[in-house]
Protein backbone atom coordinates (compact mmCIF):
# COMPACT_ATOMS: atom_id res chain seq x y z
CA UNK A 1 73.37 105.20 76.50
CA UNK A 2 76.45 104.64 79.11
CA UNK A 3 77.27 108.20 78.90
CA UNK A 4 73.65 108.99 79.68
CA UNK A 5 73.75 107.30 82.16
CA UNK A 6 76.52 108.43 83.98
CA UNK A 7 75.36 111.66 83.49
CA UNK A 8 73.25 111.16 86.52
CA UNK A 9 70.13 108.69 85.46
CA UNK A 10 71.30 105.67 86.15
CA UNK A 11 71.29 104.01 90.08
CA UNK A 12 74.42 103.65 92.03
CA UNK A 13 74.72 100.82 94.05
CA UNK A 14 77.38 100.10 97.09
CA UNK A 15 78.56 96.81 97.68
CA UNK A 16 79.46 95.88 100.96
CA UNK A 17 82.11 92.97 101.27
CA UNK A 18 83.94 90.90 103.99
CA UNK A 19 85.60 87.95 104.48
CA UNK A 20 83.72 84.63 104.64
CA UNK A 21 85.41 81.36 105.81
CA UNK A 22 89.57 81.52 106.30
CA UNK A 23 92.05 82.43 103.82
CA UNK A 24 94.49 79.89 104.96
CA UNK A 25 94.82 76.28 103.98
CA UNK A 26 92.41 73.48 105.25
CA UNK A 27 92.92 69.88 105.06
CA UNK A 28 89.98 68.57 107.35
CA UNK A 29 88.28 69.51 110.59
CA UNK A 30 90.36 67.57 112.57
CA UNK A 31 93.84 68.43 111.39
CA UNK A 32 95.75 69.93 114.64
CA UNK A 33 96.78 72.93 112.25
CA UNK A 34 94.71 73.25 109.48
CA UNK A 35 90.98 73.05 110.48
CA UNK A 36 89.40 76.43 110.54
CA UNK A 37 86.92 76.33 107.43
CA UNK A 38 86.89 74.09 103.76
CA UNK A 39 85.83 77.46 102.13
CA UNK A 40 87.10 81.00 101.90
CA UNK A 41 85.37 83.82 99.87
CA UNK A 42 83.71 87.53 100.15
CA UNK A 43 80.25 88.50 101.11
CA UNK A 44 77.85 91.09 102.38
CA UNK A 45 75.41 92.87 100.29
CA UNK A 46 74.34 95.50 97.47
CA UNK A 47 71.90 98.67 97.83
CA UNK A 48 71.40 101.32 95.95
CA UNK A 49 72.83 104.34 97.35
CA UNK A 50 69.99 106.04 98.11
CA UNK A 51 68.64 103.63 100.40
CA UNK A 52 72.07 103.33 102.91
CA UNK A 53 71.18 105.59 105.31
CA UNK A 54 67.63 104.49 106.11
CA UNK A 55 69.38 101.01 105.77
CA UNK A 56 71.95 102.14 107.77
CA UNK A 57 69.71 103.41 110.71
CA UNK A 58 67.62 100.24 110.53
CA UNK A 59 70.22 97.76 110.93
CA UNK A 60 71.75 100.04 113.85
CA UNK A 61 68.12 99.72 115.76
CA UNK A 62 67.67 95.79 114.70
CA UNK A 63 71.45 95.63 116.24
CA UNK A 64 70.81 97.18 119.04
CA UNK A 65 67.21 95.35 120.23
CA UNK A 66 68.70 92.13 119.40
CA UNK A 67 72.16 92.55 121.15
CA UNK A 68 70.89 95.17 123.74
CA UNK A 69 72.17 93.03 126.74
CA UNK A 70 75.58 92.42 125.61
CA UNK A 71 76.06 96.17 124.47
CA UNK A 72 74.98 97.68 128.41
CA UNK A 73 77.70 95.07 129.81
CA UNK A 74 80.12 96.00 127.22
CA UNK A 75 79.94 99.68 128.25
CA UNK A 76 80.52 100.76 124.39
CA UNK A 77 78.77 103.58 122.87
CA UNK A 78 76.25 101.16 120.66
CA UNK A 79 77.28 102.95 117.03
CA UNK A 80 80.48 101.68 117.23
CA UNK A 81 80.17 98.07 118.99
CA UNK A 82 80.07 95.11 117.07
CA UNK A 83 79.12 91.76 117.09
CA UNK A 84 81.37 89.74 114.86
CA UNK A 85 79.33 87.34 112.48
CA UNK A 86 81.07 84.36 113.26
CA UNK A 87 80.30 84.44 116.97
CA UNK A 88 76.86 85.38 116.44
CA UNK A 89 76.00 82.71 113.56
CA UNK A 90 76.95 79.66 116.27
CA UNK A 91 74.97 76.39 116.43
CA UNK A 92 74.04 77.17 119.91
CA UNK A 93 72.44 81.03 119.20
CA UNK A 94 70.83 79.86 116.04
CA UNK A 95 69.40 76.61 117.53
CA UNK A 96 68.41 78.38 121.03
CA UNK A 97 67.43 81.85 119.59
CA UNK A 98 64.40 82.09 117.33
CA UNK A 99 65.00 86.10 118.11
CA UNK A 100 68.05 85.84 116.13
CA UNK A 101 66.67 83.18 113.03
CA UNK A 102 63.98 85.93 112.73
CA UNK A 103 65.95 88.81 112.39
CA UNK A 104 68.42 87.21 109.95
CA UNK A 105 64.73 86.86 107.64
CA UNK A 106 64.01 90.78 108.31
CA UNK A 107 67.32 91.13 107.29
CA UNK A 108 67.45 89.68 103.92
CA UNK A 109 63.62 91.12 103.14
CA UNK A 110 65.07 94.48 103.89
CA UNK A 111 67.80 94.46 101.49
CA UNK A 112 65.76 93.13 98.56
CA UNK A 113 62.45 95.11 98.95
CA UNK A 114 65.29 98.37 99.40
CA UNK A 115 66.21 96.95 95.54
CA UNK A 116 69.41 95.82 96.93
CA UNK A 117 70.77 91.69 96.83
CA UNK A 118 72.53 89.44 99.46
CA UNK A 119 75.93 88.73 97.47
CA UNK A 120 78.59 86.79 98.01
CA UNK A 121 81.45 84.47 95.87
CA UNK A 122 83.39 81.61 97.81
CA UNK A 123 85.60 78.52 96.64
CA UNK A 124 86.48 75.45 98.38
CA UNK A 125 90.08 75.21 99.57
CA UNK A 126 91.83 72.08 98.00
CA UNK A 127 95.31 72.81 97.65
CA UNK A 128 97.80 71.33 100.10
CA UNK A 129 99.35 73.56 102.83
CA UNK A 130 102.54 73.88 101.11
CA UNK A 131 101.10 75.06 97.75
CA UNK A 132 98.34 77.21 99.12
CA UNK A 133 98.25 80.89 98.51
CA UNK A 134 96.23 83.26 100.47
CA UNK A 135 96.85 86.01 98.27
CA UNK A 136 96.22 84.83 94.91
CA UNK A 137 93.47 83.48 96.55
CA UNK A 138 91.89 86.37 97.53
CA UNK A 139 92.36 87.92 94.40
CA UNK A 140 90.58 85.31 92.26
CA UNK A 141 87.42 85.36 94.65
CA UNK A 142 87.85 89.65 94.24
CA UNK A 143 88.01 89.20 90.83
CA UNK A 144 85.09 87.11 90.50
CA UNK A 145 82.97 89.19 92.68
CA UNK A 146 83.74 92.21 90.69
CA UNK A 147 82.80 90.53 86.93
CA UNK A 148 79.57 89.79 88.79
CA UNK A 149 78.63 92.84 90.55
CA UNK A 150 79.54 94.57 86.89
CA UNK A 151 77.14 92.35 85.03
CA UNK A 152 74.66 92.73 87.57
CA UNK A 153 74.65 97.22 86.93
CA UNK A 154 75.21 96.06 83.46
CA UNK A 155 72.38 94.56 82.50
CA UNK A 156 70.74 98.02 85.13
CA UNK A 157 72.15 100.95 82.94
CA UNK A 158 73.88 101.01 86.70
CA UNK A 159 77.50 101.68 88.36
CA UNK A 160 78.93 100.88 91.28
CA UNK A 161 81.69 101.06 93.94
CA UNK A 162 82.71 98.64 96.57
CA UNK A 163 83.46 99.09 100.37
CA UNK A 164 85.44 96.31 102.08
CA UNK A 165 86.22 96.05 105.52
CA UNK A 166 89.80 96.96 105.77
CA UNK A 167 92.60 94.45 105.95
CA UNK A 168 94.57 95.56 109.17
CA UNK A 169 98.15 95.77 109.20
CA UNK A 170 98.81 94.48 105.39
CA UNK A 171 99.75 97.60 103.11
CA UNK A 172 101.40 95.80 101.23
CA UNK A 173 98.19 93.72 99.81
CA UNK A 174 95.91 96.57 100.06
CA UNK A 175 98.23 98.05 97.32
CA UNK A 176 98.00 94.62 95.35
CA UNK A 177 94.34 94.72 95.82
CA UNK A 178 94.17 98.57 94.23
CA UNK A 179 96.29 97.09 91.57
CA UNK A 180 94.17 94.23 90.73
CA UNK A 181 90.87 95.92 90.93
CA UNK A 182 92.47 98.45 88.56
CA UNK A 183 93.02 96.12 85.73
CA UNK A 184 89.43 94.61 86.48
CA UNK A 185 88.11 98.09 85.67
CA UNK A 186 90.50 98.92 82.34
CA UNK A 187 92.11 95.93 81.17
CA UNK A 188 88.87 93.59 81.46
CA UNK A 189 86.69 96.52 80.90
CA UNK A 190 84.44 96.42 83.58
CA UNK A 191 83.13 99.71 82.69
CA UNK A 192 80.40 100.19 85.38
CA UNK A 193 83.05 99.91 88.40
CA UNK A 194 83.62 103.82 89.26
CA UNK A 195 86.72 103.25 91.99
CA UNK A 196 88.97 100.59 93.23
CA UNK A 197 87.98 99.13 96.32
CA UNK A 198 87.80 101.11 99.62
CA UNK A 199 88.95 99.65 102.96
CA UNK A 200 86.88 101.13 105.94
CA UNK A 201 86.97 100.24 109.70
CA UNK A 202 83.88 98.30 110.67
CA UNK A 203 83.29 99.03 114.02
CA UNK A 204 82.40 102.74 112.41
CA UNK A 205 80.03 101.33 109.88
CA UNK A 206 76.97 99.70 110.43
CA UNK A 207 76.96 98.83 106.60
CA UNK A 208 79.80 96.91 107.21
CA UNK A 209 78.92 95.52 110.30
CA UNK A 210 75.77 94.08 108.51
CA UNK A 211 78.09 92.51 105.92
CA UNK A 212 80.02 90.91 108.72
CA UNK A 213 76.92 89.25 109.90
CA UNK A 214 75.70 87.88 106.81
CA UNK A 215 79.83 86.47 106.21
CA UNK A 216 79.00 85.19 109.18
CA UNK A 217 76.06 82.86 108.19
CA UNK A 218 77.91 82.49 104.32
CA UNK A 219 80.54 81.14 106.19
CA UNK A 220 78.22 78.16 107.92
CA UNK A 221 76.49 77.41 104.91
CA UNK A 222 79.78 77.08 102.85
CA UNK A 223 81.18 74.57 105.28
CA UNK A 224 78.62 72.57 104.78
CA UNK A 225 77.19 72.76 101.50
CA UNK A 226 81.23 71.87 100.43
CA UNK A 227 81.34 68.99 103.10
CA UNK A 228 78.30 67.41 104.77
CA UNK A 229 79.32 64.75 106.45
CA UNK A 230 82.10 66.87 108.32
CA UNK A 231 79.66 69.49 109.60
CA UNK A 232 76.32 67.32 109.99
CA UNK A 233 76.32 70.22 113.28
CA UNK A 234 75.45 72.87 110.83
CA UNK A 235 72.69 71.13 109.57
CA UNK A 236 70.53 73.91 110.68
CA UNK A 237 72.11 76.01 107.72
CA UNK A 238 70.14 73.89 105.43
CA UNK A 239 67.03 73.62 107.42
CA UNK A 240 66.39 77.38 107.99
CA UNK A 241 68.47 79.63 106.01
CA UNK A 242 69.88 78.05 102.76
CA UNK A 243 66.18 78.53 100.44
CA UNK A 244 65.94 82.11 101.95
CA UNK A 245 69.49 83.03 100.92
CA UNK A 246 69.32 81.42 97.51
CA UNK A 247 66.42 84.07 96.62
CA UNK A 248 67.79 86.91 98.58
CA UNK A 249 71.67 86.09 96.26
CA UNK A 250 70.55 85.61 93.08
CA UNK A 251 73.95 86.36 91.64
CA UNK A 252 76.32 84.50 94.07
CA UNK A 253 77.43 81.16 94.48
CA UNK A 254 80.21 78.95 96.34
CA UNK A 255 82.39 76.76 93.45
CA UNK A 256 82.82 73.30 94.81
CA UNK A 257 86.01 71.37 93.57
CA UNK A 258 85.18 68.15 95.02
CA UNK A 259 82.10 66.00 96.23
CA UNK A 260 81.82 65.54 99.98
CA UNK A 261 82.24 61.52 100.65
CA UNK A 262 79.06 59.69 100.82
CA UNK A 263 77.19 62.54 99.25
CA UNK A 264 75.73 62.71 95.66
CA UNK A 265 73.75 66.05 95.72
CA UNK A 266 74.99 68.42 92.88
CA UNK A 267 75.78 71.90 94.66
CA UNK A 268 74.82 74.64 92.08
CA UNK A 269 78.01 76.10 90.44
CA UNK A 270 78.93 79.81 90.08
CA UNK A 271 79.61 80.64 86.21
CA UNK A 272 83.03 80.26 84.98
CA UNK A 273 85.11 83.28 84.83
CA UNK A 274 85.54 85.15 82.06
C-alpha cells in the first residue's frame, strides 16, 4: 500500500516552518541579558500541495489589503515585502486592530477548509545560560516536528517535504540540519518524509511569509501559556486566539518543564518522543 501510494495516489503535503520564540537562553523578563522569550520552537503550517498556489495568491491579497499603507510608504514591490510576525502580533495592533484579529481567523479557516493544519512544536527554555545550547536545541524541536508531521501523512497514505525559512549566514548548521533530518528519514524510519529540509528566502515566498506570521502569534501564546504571571500583557492571547488555534493545530503543542508561580492550570503536553 506505501508503494501505491507513492506511485502517485496519495496527497503531498508542504510544511511550512519558522522560528517561534528565541533560540538563546532566558532566565526571566527582566534579566538585562537574557529576556527575549521563555520558549523557543518551529511553526507555520501544512497544505496539501495542490492547494499552495491558490493559498499562495490569497494570502498575497489578504497581505496586501491589510498592510496596504505600510507597503505604498515602503516603496517595495508588494510580492516581495514582508511584515515580520513578531512586529505585527504586538499588544498594541492586536488590542487596537480588530482588522488584524479578523484576518488572523480567515487565516486559520483557510488553511483547514484547504485540508491543510496550523502546526507548530515549542519547549520552554530552562537551562542556565552557561549550559544552554541553541543548536541541540533546535534539533530536538526539528526532530519532534518531523515524527509528527510523519505520523500525521501516516495515518493519510500521505508524504511530505518541509520548507524552512533559511538560516542566514550559518552553513555550517544548515549542513547539521541536512544531517539530522537525514537520520530522521532512514535511521528512525520516517518513511513518508521525501527530502531533507529546504531553506528558502522569505521575502520571495508568501508561503513562508504566512508561516512567519503565525510564529509570530505562536510565539505570544508560548510566553504566556509557559509563564502567566510574567506576561499578564499578553493576556489577549488567551482571550482571542488560544481556542481558535487549538482546533486549527491539532497535532502541535508547546512542552512545559515547569509551572508558572502562582498558577495551577495544567498546560496540555505534546507526546513524548519516540
Amino acid at each position: 500500500m506505501r508503494a501505491f501510494a507513492f506511485l502517485g495516489v496519495s496527497i503531498h503535503y508542504i510544511a511550512y516552518l519558522d522560528e517561534f520564540g528565541h533560540i538563546g537562553p532566558f532566565v526571566s523578563r527582566q534579566h538585562p541579558q537574557h529576556n527575549t522569550s521563555p520558549v523557543f520552537g518551529l511553526g507555520g503550517f501544512v497544505l496539501p500541495s495542490s492547494k499552495v498556489r491558490a493559498f499562495a495568491t490569497w494570502f498575497y491579497q489578504l497581505k496586501c489589503n491589510l498592510l496596504q499603507f505600510e507597503i505604498d510608504r515602503d516603496g517595495i514591490p508588494a510580492y516581495q515585502w514582508e511584515k515580520k510576525g513578531a512586529a505585527l502580533y504586538t499588544t498594541t495592533n492586536v488590542l487596537k486592530y480588530r482588522e488584524l484579529r479578523n484576518a488572523t481567523f480567515r487565516l486559520m479557516n483557510r488553511i483547514e477548509r484547504d485540508g491543510g493544519m496550523v502546526f507548530y512544536v515549542g519547549l520552554q527554555k530552562t537551562h542556565p545560560p552557561e549550559t544552554h545550547n541553541p543548536k541541540s536545541l533546535y534539533r530536538a524541536v526539528l526532530r519532534e516536528s518531523i515524527k509528527r508531521i510523519d505520523q500525521f501523512c501516516d495515518a493519510r497514505g500521505a508524504h511530505f517535504q518541509i520548507i524552512l525559512d533559511e538560516l542566514k549566514n550559518q552553513d555550517d548548521f544548515r549542513g547539521q540540519i541536512v544531517s539530522e533530518a537525514s537520520i530522521q528519514m532512514f535511521g528512525e524510519a520516517r518513511a513518508t518524509m521525501i527530502e531533507p529540509p529546504i531553506q528558502a528566502e522569505s521575502h520571495l515566498f508568501q508561503t513562508l511569509q504566512c508561516a512567519d506570521w503565525l510564529c509570530g502569534l505562536i510565539g505570544r501564546v508560548g510566553c504566556h501559556q509557559v509563564l502567566p504571571d510574567a506576561y499578564a500583557d499578553l493576556d489577549w492571547t488567551a482571550k482571542y486566539f488560544i481556542h481558535r488555534l487549538n482546533r486549527a493545530a491539532p497535532n502541535s503543542g508547546i512542552r512545559r518543564e515547569r509551572p508558572a508561580l502562582g498558577d495551577a492550570a495544567p498546560v496540555e503536553q505534546p507526546p513524548a518522543s519516540d
